[in-house]
N, C-alpha and C. Protein backbone atom coordinates (compact mmCIF):
# COMPACT_ATOMS: atom_id res chain seq x y z
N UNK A 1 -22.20 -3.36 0.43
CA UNK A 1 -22.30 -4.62 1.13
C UNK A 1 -21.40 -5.64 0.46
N UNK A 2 -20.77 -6.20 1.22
CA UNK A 2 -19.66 -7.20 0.83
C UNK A 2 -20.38 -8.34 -0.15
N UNK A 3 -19.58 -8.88 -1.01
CA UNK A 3 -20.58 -9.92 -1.95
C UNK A 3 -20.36 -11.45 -0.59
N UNK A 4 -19.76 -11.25 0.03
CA UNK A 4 -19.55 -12.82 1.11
C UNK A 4 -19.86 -12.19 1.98
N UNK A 5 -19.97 -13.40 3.09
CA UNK A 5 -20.67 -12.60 4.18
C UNK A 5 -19.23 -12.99 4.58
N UNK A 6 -19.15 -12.04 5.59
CA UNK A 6 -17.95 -11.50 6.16
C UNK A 6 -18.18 -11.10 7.96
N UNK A 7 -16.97 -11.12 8.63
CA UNK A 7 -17.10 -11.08 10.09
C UNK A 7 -17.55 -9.45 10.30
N UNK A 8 -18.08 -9.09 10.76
CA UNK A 8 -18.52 -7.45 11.44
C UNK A 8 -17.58 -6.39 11.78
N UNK A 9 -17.41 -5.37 11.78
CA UNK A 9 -15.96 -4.75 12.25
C UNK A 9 -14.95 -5.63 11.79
N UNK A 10 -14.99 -5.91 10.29
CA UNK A 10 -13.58 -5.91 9.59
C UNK A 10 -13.85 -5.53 8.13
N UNK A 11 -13.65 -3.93 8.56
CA UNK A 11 -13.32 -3.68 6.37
C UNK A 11 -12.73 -4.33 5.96
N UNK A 12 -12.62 -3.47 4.46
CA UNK A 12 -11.34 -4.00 3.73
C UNK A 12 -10.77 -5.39 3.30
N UNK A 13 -9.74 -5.57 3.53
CA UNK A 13 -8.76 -6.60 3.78
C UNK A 13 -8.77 -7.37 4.81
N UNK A 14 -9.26 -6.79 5.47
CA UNK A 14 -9.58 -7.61 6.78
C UNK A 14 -10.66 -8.73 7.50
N UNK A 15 -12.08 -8.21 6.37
CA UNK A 15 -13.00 -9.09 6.29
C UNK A 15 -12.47 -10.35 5.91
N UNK A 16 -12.39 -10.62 4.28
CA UNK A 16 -12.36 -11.79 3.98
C UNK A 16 -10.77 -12.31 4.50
N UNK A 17 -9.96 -11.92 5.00
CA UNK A 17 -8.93 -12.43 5.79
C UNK A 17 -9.32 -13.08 6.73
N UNK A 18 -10.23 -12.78 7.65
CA UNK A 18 -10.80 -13.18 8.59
C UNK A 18 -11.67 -14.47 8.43
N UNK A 19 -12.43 -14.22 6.88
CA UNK A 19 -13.52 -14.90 6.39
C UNK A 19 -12.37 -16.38 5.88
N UNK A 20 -11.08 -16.22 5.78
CA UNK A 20 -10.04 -17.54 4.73
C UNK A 20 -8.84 -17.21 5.91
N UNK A 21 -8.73 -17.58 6.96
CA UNK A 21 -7.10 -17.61 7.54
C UNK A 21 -6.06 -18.44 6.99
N UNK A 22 -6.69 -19.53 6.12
CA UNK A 22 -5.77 -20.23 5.27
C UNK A 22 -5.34 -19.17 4.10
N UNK A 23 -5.60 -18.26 3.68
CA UNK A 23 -5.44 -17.92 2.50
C UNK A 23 -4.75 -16.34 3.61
N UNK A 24 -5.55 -15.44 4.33
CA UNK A 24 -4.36 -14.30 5.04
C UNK A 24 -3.09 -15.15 5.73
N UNK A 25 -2.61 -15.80 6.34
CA UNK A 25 -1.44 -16.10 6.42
C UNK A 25 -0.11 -16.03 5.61
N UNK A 26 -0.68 -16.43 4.34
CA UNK A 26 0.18 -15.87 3.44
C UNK A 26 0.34 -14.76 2.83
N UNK A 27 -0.73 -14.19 2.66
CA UNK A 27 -0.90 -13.11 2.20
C UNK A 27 -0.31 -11.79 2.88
N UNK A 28 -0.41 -12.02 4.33
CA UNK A 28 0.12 -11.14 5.35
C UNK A 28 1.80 -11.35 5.55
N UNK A 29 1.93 -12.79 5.27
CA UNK A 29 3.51 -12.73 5.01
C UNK A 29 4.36 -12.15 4.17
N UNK A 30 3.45 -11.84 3.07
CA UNK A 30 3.98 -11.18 1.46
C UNK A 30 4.47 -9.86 1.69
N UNK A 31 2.89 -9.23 2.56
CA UNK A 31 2.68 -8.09 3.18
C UNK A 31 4.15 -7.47 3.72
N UNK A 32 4.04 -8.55 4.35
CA UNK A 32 4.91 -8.04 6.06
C UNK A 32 7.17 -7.84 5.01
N UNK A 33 7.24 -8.98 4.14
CA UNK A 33 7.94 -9.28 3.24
C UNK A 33 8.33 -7.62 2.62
N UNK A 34 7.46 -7.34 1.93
CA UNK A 34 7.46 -6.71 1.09
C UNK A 34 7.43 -5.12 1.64
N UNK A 35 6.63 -4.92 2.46
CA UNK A 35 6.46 -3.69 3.33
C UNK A 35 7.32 -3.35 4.56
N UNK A 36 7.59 -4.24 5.45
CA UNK A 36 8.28 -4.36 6.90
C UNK A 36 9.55 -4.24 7.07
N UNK A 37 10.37 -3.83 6.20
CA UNK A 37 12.03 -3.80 6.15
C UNK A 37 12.05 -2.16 5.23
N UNK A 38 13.17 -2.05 5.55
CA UNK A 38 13.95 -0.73 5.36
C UNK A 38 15.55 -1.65 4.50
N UNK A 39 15.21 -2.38 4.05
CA UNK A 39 16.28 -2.89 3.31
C UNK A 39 16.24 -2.28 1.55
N UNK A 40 17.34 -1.64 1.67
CA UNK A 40 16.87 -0.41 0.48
C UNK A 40 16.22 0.71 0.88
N UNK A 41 15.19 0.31 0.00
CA UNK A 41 14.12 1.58 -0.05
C UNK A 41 13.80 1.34 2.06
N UNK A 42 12.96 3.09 2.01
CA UNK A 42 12.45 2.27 3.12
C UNK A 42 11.02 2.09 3.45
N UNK A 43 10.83 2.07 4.35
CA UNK A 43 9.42 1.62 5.27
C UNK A 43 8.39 2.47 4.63
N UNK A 44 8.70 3.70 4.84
CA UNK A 44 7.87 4.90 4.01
C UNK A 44 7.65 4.96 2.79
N UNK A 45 8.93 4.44 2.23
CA UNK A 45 9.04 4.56 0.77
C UNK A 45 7.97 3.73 0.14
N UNK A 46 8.34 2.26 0.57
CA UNK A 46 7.44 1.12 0.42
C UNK A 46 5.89 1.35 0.19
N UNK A 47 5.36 1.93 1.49
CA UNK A 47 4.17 2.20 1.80
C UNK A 47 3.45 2.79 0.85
N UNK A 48 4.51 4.29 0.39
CA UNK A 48 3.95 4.98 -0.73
C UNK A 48 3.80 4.54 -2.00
N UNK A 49 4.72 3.63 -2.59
CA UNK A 49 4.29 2.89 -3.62
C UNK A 49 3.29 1.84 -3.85
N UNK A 50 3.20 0.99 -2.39
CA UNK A 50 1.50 0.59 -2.15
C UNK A 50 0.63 1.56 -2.50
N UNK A 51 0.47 2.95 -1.64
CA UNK A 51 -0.66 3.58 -1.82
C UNK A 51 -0.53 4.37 -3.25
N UNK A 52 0.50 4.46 -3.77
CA UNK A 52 0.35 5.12 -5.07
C UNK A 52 -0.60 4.51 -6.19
N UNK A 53 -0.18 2.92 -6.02
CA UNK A 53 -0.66 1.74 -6.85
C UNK A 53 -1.85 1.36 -6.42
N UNK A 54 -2.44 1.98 -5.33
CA UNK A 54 -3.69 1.40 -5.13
C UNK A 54 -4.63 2.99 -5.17
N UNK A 55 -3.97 3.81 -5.46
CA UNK A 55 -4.72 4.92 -5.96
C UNK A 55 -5.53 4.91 -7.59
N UNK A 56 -4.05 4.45 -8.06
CA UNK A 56 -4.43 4.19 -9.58
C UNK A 56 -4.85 3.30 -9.94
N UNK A 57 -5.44 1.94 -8.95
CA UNK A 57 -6.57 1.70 -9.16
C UNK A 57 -7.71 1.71 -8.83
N UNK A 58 -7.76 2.96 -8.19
CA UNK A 58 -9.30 3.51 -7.39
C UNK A 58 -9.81 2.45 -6.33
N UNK A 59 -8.45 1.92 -5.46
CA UNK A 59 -9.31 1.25 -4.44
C UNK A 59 -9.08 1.53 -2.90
N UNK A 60 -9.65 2.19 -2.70
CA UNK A 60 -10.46 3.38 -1.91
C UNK A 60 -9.89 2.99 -0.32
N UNK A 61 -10.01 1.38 0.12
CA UNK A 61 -10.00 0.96 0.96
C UNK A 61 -8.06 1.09 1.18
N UNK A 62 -7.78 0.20 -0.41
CA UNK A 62 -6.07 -0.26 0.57
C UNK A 62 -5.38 1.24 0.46
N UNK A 63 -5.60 2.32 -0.50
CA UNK A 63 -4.91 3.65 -1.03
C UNK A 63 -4.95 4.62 0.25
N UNK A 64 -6.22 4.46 1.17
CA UNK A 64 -6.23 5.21 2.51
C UNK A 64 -5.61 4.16 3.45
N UNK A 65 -5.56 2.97 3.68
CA UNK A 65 -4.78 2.56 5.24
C UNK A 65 -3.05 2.52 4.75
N UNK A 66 -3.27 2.46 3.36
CA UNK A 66 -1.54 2.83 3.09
C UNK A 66 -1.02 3.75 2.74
N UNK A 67 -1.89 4.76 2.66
CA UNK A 67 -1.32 5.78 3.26
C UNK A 67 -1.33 6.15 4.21
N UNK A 68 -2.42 5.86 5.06
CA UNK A 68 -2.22 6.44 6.44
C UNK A 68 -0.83 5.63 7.19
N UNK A 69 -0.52 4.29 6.77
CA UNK A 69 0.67 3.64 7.27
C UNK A 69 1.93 4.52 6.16
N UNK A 70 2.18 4.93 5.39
CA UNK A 70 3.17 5.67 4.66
C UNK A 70 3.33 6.82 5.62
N UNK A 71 2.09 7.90 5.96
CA UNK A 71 2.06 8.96 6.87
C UNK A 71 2.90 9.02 7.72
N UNK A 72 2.02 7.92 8.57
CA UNK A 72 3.26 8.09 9.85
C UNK A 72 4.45 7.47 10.17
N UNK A 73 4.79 7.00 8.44
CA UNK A 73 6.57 6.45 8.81
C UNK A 73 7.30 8.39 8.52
N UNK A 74 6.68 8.94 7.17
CA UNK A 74 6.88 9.60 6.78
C UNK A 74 6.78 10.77 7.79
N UNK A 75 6.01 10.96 8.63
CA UNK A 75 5.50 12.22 9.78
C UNK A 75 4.55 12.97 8.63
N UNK A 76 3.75 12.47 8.30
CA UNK A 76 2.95 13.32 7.31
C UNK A 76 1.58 13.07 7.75
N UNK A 77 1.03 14.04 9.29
CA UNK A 77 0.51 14.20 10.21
C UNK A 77 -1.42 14.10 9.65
N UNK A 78 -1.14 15.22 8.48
CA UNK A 78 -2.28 15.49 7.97
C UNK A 78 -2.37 14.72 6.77
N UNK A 79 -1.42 14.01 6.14
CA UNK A 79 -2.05 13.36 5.46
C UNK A 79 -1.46 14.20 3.63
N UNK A 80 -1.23 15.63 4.04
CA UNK A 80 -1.27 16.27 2.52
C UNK A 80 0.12 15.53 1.76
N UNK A 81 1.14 15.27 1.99
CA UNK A 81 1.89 15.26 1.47
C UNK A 81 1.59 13.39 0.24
N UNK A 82 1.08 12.28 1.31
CA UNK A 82 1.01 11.51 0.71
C UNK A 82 -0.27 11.82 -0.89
N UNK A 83 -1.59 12.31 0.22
CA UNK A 83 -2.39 13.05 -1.01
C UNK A 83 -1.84 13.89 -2.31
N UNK A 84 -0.85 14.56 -1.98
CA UNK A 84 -0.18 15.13 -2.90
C UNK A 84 0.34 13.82 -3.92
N UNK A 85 1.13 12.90 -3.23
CA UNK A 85 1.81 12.06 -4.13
C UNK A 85 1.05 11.22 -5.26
N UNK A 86 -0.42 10.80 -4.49
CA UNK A 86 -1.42 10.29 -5.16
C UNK A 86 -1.93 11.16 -6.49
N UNK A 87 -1.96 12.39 -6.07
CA UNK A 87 -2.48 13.11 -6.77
C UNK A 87 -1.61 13.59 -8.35
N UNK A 88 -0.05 14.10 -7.49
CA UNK A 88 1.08 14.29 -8.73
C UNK A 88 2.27 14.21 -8.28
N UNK A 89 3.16 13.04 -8.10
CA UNK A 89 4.51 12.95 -7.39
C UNK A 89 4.83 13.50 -7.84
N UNK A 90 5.19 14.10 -9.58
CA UNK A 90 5.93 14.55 -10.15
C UNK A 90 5.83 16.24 -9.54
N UNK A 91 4.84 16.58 -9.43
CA UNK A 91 5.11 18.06 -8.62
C UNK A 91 5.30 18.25 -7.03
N UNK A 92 5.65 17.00 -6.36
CA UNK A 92 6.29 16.89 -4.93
C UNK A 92 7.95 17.17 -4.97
N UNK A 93 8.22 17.30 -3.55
CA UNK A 93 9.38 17.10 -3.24
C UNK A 93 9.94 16.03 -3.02
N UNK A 94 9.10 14.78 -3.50
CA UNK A 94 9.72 13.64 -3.43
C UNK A 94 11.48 13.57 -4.09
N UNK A 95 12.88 12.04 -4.24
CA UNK A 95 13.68 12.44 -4.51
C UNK A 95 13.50 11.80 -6.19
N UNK A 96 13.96 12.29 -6.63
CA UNK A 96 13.99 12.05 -8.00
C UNK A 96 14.26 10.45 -8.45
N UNK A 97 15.04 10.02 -7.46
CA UNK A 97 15.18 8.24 -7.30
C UNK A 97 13.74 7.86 -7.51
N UNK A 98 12.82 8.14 -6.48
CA UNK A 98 11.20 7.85 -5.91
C UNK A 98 10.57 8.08 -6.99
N UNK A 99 10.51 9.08 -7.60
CA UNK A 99 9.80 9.61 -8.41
C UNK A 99 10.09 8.65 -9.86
N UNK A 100 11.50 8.16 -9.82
CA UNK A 100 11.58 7.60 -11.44
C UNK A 100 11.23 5.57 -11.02
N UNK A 101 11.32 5.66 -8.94
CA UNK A 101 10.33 4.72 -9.02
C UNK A 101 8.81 4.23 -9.35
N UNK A 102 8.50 5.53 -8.96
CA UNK A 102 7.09 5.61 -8.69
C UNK A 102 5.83 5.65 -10.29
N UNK A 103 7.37 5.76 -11.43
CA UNK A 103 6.87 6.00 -13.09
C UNK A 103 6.99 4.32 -12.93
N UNK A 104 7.96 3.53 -12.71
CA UNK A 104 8.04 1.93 -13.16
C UNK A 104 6.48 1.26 -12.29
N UNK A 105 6.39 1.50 -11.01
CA UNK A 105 5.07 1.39 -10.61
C UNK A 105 3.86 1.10 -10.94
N UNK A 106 3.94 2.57 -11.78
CA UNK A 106 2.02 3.22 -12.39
C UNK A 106 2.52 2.48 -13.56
N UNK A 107 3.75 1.77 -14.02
CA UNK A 107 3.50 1.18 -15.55
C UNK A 107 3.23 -0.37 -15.13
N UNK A 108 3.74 -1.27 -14.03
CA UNK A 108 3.30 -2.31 -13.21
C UNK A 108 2.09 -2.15 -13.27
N UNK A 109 1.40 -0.90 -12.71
CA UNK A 109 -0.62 -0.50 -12.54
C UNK A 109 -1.29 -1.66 -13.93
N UNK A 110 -0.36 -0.48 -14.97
CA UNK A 110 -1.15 -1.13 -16.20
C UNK A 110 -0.85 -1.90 -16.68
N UNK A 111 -0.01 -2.80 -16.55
CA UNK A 111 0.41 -4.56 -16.81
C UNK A 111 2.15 -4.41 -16.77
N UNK A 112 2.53 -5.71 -16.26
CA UNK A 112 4.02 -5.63 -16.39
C UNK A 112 4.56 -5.00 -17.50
N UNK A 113 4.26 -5.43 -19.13
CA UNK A 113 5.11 -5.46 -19.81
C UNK A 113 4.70 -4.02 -19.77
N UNK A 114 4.28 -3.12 -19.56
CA UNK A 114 4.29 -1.51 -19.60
C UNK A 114 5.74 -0.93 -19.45
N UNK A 115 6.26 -1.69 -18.24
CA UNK A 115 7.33 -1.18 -17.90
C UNK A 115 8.40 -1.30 -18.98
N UNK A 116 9.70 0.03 -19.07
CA UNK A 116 10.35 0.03 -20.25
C UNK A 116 11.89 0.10 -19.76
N UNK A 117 12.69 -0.30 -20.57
CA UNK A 117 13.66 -0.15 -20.62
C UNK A 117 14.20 1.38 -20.32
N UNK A 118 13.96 2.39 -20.92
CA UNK A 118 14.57 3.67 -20.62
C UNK A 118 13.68 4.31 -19.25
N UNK A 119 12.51 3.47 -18.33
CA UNK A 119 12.13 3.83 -17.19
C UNK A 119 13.41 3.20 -16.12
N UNK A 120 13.75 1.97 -16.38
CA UNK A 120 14.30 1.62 -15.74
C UNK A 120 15.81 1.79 -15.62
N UNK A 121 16.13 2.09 -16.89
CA UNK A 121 17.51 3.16 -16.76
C UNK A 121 17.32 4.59 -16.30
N UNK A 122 16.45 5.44 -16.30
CA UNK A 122 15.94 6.53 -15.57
C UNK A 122 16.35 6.20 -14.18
N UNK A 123 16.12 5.07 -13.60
CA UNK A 123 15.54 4.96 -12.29
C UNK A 123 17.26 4.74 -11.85
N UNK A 124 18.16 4.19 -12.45
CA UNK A 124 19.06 3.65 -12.00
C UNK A 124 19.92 4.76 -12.05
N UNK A 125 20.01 5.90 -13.10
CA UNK A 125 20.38 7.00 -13.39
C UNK A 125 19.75 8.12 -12.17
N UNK A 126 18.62 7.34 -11.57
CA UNK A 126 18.70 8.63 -10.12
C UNK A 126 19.35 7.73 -8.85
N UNK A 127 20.06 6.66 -9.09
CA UNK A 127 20.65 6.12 -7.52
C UNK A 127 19.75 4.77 -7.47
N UNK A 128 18.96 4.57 -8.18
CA UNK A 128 18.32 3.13 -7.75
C UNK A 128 18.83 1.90 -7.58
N UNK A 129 19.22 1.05 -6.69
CA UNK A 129 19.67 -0.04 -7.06
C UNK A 129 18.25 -1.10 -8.19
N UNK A 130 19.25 -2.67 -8.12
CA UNK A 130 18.65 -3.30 -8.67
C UNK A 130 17.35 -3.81 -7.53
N UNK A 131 18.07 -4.16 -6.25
CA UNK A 131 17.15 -4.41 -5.37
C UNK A 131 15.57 -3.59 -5.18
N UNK A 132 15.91 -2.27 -5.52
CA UNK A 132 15.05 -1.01 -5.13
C UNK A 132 13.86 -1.42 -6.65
N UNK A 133 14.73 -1.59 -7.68
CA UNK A 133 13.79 -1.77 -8.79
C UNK A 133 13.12 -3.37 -8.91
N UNK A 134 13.97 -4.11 -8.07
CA UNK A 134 13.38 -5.36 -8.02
C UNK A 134 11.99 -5.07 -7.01
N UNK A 135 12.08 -4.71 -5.96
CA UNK A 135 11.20 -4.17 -4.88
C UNK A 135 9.96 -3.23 -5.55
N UNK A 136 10.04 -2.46 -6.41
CA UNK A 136 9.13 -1.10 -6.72
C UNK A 136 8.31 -2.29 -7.17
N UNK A 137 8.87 -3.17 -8.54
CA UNK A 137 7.60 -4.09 -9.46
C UNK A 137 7.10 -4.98 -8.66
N UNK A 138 7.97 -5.75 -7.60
CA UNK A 138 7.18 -6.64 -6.94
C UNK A 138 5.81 -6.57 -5.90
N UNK A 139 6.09 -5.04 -5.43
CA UNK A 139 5.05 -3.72 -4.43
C UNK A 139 3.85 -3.68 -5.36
N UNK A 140 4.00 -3.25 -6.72
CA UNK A 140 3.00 -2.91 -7.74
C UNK A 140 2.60 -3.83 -7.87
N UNK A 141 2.62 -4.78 -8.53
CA UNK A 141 2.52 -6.22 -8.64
C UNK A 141 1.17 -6.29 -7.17
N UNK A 142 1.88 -6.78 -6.39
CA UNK A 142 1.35 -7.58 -5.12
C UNK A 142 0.27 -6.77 -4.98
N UNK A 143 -0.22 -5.75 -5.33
CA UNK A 143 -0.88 -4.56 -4.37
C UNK A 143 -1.94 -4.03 -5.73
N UNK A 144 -1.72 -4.58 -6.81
CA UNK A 144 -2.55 -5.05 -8.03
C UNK A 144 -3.70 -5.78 -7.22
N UNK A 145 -2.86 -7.22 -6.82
CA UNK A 145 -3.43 -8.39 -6.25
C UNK A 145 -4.91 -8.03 -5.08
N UNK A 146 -3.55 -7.04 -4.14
CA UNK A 146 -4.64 -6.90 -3.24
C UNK A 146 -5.49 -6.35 -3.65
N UNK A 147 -5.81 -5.33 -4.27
CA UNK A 147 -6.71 -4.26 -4.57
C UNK A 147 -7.88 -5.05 -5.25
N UNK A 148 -7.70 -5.89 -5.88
CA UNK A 148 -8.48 -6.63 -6.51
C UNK A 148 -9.09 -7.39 -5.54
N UNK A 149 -8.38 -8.09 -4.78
CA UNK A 149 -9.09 -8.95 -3.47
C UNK A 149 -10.17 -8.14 -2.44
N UNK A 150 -9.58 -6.96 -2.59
CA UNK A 150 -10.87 -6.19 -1.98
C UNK A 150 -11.93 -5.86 -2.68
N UNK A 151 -11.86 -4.76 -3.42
CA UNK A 151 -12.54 -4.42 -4.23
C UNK A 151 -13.56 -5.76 -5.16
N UNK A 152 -12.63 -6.76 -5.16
CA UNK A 152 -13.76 -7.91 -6.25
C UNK A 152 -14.84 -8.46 -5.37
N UNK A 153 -14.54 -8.32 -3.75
CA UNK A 153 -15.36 -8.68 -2.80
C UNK A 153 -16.49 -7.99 -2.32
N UNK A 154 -16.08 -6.58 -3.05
CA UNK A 154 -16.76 -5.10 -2.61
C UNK A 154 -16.64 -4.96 -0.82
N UNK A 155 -15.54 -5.15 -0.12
CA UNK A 155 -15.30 -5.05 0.76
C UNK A 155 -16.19 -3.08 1.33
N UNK A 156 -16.07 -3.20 2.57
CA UNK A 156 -16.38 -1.54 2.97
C UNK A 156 -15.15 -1.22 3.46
N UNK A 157 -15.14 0.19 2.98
CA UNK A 157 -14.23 1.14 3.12
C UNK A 157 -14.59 2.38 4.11
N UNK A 158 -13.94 2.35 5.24
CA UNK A 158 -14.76 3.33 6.31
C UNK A 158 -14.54 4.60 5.65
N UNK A 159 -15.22 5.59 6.11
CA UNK A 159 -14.71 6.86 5.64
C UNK A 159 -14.42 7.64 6.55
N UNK A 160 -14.53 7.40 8.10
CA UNK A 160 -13.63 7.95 8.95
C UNK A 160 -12.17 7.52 9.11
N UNK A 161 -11.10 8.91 9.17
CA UNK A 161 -9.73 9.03 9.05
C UNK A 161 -9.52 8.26 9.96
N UNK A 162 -9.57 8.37 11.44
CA UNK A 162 -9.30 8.08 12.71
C UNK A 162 -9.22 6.56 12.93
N UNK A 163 -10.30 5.78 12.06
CA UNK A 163 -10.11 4.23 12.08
C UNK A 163 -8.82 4.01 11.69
N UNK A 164 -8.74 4.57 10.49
CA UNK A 164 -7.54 3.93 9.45
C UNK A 164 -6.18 4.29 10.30
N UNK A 165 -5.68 5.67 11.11
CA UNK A 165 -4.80 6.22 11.80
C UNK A 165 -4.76 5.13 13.28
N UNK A 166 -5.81 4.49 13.46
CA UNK A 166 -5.34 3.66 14.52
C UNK A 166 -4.97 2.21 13.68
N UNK A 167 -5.53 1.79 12.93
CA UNK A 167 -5.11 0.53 11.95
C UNK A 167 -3.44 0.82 11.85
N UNK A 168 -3.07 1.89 11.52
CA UNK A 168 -1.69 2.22 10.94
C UNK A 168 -0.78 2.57 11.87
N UNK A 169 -1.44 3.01 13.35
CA UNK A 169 -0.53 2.70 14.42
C UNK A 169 -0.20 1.55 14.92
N UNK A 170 -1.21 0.81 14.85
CA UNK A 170 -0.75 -0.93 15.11
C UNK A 170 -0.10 -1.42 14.15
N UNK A 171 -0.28 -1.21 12.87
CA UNK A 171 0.69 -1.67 11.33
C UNK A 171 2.15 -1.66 11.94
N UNK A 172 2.33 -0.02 12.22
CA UNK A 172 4.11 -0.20 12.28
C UNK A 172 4.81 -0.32 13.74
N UNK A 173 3.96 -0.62 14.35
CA UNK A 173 4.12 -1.33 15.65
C UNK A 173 4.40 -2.95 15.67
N UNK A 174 3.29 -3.04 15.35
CA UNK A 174 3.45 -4.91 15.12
C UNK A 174 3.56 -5.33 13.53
N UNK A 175 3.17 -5.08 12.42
CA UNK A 175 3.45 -5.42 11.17
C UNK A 175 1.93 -5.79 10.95
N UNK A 176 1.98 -6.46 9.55
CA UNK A 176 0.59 -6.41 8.89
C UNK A 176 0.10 -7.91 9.24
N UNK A 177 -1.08 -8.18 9.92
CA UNK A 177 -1.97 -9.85 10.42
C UNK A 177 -3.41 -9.44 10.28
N UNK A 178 -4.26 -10.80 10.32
CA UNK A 178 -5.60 -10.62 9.94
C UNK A 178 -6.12 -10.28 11.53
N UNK A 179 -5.49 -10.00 12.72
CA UNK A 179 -5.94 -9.96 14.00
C UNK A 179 -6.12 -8.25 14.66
N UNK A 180 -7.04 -8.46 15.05
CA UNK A 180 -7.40 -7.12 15.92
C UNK A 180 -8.45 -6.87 14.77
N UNK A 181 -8.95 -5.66 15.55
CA UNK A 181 -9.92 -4.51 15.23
C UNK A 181 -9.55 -3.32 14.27
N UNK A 182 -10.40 -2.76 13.55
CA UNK A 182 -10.42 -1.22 13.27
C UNK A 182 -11.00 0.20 13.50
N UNK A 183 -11.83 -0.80 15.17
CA UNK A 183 -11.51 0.62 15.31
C UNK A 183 -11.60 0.58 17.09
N UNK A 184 -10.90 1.42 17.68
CA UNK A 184 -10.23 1.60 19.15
C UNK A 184 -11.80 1.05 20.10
N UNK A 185 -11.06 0.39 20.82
CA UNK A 185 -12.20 -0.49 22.05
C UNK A 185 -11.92 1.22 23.15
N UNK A 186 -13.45 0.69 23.48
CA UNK A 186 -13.32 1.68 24.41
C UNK A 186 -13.07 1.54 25.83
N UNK A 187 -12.26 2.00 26.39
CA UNK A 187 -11.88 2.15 27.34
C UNK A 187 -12.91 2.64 29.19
């Protein structure tokens, strides 16, 4: 049970968004900023370093709708491949660029200054630009933030797939807002 009371049919991120529109407006802009372009890295890429970073911090809610939004930039239908990444990029087929992103990331997880000098020459040494490494810390970073905004609220986290797969068809359709539902009106 959420520690605020919160609007009905809105997990997650979406409750207290709903509950502060002064405060999701921006927040969804960061979102939309940070996630919604293919400038560099891309759309998929993005996503997965959200859900990587919100794996490693066990929050349950943003690690499943971003991945399910990573999924289907990615075509990763069932879901295994992102699970895989959560689980061990380093034994995916991810590209070795991703992968020496995805180390600067999980060191963002555990506080900026984690991150090191020979990660970030790693990263540049697989093709990274500066933009791409400016982008990975600012993803980790932000998605710290969120995870905390949920989780400190004890937001609910559905545990049916099918909500989150329609959340994430409207995501990369229209981009990330505190509006609509999670889960399909019936027809």
């Amino acid at each position: 049970m959420p520690h605020i009371q919160v609007p009905e049919n809105a997990p997650g991120i979406l409750g207290p968004m709903k509950f502060s529109p002064q405060t999701a407006e921006p927040m969804n802009a960061l979102a939309n900023a940070l996630l919604q372009t293919d400038e560099g890295l891309s759309r998929g890429e993005r996503e997965l370093i959200a859900t990587y970073v919100s794996s490693q911090n066990e929050c349950v809610f943003c690690q499943t709708i971003h991945g399910a939004v990573a999924s289907a930039y990615l075509g990763d239908e069932d879901w295994s491949f992102v699970n895989a990444v959560k689980e061990d990029y380093e034994q995916t087929p991810l590209t070795n660029k991703m992968k020496a992103l995805l180390a600067i990331a999980g060191s963002v997880q555990k506080g900026g200054k984690n991150v090191t000098s020979e990660q970030v020459e790693a990263a540049r040494h697989e093709g990274a630009t500066d933009k791409d490494i400016h982008d990975t810390v600012l993803i980790a970073a932000a998605f710290c933030m969120f995870n905390r905004y949920v989780d400190g609220l004890a937001t609910v986290a559905p545990s049916d797939p099918n909500i989150y797969r329609y959340r994430a068809a409207r995501i990369t359709q229209k981009g990330y807002s505190a509006e609509g539902e999670y889960t399909p009106q019936a027809t």
